[in-house]
C-alpha atoms as a PDB file:
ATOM      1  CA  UNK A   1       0.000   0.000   0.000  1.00  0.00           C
ATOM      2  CA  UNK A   2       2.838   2.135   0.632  1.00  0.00           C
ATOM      3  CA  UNK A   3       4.526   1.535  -2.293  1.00  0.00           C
ATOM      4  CA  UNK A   4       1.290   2.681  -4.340  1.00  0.00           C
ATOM      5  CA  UNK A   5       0.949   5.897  -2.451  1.00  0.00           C
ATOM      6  CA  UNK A   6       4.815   6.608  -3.178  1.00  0.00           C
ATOM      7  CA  UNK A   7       4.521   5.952  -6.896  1.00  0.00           C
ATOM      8  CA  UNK A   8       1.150   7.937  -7.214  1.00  0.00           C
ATOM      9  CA  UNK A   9       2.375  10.729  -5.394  1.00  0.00           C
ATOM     10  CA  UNK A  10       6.076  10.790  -7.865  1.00  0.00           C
ATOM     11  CA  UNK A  11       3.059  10.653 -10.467  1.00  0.00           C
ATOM     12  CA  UNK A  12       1.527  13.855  -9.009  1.00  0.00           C
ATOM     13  CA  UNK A  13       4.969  15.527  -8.570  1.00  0.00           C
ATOM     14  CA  UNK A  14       6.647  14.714 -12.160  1.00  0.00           C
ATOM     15  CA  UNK A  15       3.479  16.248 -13.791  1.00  0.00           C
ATOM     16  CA  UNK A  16       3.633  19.104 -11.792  1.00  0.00           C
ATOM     17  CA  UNK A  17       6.912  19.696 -12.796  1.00  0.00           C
ATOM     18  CA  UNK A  18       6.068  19.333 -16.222  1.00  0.00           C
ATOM     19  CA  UNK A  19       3.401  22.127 -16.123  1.00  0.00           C
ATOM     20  CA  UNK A  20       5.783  24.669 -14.353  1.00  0.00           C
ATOM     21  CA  UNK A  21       5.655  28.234 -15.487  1.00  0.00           C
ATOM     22  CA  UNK A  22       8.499  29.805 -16.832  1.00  0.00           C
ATOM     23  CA  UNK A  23       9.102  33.205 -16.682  1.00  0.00           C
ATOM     24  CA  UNK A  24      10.834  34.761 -19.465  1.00  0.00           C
ATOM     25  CA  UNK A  25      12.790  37.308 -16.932  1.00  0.00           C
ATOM     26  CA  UNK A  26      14.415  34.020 -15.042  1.00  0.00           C
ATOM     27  CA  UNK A  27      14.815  31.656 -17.517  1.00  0.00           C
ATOM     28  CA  UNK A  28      17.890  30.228 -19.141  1.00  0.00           C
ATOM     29  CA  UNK A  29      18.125  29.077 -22.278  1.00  0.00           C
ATOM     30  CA  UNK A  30      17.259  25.400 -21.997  1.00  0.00           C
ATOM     31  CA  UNK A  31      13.722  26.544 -19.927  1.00  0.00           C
ATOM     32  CA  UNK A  32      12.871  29.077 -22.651  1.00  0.00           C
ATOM     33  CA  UNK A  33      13.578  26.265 -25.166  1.00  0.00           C
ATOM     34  CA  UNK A  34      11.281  23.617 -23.179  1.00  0.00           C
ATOM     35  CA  UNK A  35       8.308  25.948 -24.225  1.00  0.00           C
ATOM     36  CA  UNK A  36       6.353  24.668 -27.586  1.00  0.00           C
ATOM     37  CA  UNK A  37       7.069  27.096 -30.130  1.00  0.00           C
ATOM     38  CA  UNK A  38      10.425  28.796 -28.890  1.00  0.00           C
ATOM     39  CA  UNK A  39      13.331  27.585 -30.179  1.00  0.00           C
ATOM     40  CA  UNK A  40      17.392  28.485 -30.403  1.00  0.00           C
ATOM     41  CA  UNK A  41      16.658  31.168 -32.374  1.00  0.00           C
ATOM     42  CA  UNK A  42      13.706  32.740 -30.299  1.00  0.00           C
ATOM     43  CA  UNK A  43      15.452  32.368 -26.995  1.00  0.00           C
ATOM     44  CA  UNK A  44      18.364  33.978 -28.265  1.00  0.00           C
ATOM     45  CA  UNK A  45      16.140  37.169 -28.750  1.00  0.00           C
ATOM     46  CA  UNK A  46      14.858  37.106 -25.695  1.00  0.00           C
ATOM     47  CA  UNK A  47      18.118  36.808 -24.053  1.00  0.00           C
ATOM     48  CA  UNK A  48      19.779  39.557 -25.513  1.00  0.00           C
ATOM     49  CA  UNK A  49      16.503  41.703 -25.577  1.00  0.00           C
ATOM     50  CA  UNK A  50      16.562  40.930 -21.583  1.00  0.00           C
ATOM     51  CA  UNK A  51      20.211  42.448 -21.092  1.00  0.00           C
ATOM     52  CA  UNK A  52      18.242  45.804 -21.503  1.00  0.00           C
ATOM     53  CA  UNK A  53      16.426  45.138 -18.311  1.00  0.00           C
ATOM     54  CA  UNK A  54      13.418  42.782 -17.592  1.00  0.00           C
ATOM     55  CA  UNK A  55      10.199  42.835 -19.224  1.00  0.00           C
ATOM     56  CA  UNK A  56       7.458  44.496 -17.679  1.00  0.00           C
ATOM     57  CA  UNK A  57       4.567  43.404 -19.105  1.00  0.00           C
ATOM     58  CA  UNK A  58       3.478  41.655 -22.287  1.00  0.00           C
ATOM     59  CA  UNK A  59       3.455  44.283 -24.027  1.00  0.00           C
ATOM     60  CA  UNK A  60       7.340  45.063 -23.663  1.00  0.00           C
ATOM     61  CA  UNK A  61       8.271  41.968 -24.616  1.00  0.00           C
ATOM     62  CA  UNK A  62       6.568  42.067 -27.662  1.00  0.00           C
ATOM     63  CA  UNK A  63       8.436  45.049 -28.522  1.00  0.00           C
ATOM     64  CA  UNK A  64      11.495  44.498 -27.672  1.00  0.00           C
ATOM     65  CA  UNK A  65      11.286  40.967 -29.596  1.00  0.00           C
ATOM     66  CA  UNK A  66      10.856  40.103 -32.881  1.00  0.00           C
ATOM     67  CA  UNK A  67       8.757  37.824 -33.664  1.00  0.00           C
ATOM     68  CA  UNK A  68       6.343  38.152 -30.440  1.00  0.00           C
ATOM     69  CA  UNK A  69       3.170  39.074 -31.083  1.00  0.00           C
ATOM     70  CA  UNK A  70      -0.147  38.597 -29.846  1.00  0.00           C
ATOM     71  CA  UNK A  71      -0.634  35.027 -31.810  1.00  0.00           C
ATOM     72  CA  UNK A  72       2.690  33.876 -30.960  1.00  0.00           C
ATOM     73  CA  UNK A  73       2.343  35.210 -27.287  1.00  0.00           C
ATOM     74  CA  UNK A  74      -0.661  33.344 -26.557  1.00  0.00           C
ATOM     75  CA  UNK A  75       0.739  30.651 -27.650  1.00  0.00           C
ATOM     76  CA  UNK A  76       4.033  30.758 -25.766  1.00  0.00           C
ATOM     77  CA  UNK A  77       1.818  31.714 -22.573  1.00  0.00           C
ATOM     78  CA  UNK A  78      -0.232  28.474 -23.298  1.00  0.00           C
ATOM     79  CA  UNK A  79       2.860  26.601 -23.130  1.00  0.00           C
ATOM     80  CA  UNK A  80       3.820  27.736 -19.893  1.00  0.00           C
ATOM     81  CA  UNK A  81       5.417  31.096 -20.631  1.00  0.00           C
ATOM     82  CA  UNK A  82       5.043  34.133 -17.954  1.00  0.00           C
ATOM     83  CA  UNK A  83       6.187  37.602 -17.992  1.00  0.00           C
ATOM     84  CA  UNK A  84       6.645  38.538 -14.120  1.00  0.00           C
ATOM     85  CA  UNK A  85       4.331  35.632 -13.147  1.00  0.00           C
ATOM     86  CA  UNK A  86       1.442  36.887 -15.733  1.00  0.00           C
ATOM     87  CA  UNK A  87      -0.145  35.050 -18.482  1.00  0.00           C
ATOM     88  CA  UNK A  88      -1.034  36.266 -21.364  1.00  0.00           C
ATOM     89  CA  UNK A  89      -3.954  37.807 -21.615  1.00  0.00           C
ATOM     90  CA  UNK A  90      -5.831  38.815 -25.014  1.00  0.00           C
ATOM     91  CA  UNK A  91      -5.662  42.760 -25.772  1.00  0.00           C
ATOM     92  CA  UNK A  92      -2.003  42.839 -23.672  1.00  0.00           C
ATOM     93  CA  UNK A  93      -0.366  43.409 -26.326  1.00  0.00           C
ATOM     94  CA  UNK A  94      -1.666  46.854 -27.653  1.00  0.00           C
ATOM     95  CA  UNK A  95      -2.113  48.112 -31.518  1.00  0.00           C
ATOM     96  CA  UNK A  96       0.158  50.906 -30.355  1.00  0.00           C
ATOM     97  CA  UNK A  97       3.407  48.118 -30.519  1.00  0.00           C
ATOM     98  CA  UNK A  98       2.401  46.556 -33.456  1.00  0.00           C
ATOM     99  CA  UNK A  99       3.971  46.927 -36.647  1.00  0.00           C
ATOM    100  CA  UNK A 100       1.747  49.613 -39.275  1.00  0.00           C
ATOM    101  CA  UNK A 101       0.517  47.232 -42.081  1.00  0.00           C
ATOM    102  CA  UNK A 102       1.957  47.853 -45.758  1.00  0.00           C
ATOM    103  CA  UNK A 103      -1.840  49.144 -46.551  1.00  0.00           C
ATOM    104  CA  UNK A 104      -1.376  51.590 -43.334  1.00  0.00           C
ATOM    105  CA  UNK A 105       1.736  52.827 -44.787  1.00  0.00           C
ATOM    106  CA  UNK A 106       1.158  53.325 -48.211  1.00  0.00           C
ATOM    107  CA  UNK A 107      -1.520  55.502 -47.305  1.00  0.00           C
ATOM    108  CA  UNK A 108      -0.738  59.208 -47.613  1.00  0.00           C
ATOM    109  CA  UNK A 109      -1.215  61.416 -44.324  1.00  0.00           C
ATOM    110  CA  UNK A 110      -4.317  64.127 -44.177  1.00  0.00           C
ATOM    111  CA  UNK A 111      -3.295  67.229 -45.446  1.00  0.00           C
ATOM    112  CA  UNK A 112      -2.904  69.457 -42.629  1.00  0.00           C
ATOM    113  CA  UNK A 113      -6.109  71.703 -41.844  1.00  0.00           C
ATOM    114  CA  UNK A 114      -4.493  75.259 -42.665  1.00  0.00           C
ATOM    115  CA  UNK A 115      -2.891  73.991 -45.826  1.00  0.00           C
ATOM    116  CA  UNK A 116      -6.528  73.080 -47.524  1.00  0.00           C
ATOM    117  CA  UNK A 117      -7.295  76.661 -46.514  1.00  0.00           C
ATOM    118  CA  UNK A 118      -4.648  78.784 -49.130  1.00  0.00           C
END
């Protein structure tokens, strides 16, 4: 009986383990590599983007990294990923850090008021 306890309760602790956050502003390499989706190249990014100081939100990582947007955010998050203990959350990572679209940018600015004037 003993014996069954022991190995159900390494059970409970191994998968535990296995569904342990990791917070990009504490992890190594190897951690930030365990989550589905980042890879050498990712965690690379992240590292060097962390020299600057941690991330505060989200939001800061996604700007301060390449290839970290909202899609790829909620997915890191729902592999485990944190940022200061925080999931993600849909709408954390604002329009305001996104990239303007090619249609966005093609598109010429409003003549100023007081030019359409003269």
């Amino acid at each position: 009986m003993f014996i069954k306890s022991l190995i159900a309760g390494l059970a409970l602790l191994c998968a535990s383990v296995s569904f342990a956050a990791v917070d990009v502003n504490k992890a190594n390499a190897a951690e930030l590599d365990s989550i589905k989706g980042i890879g050498p190249s990712m965690s690379a990014k992240i590292l060097e983007a962390r020299k600057s100081g941690d991330f505060k939100d989200w939001a800061d990582l996604s700007a301060r990294v390449k290839g970290i947007k909202a899609g790829n955010a909620a997915k890191f998050s729902a592999g485990g990923l944190t940022v200061g203990g925080s999931s993600f959350q849909t709408g954390t990572v604002s329009a305001a850090t996104a990239k303007p679209t090619k249609a966005a940018a093609a598109t010429p600015a409003a003549a100023p008021a007081s030019a359409a004037k003269k």
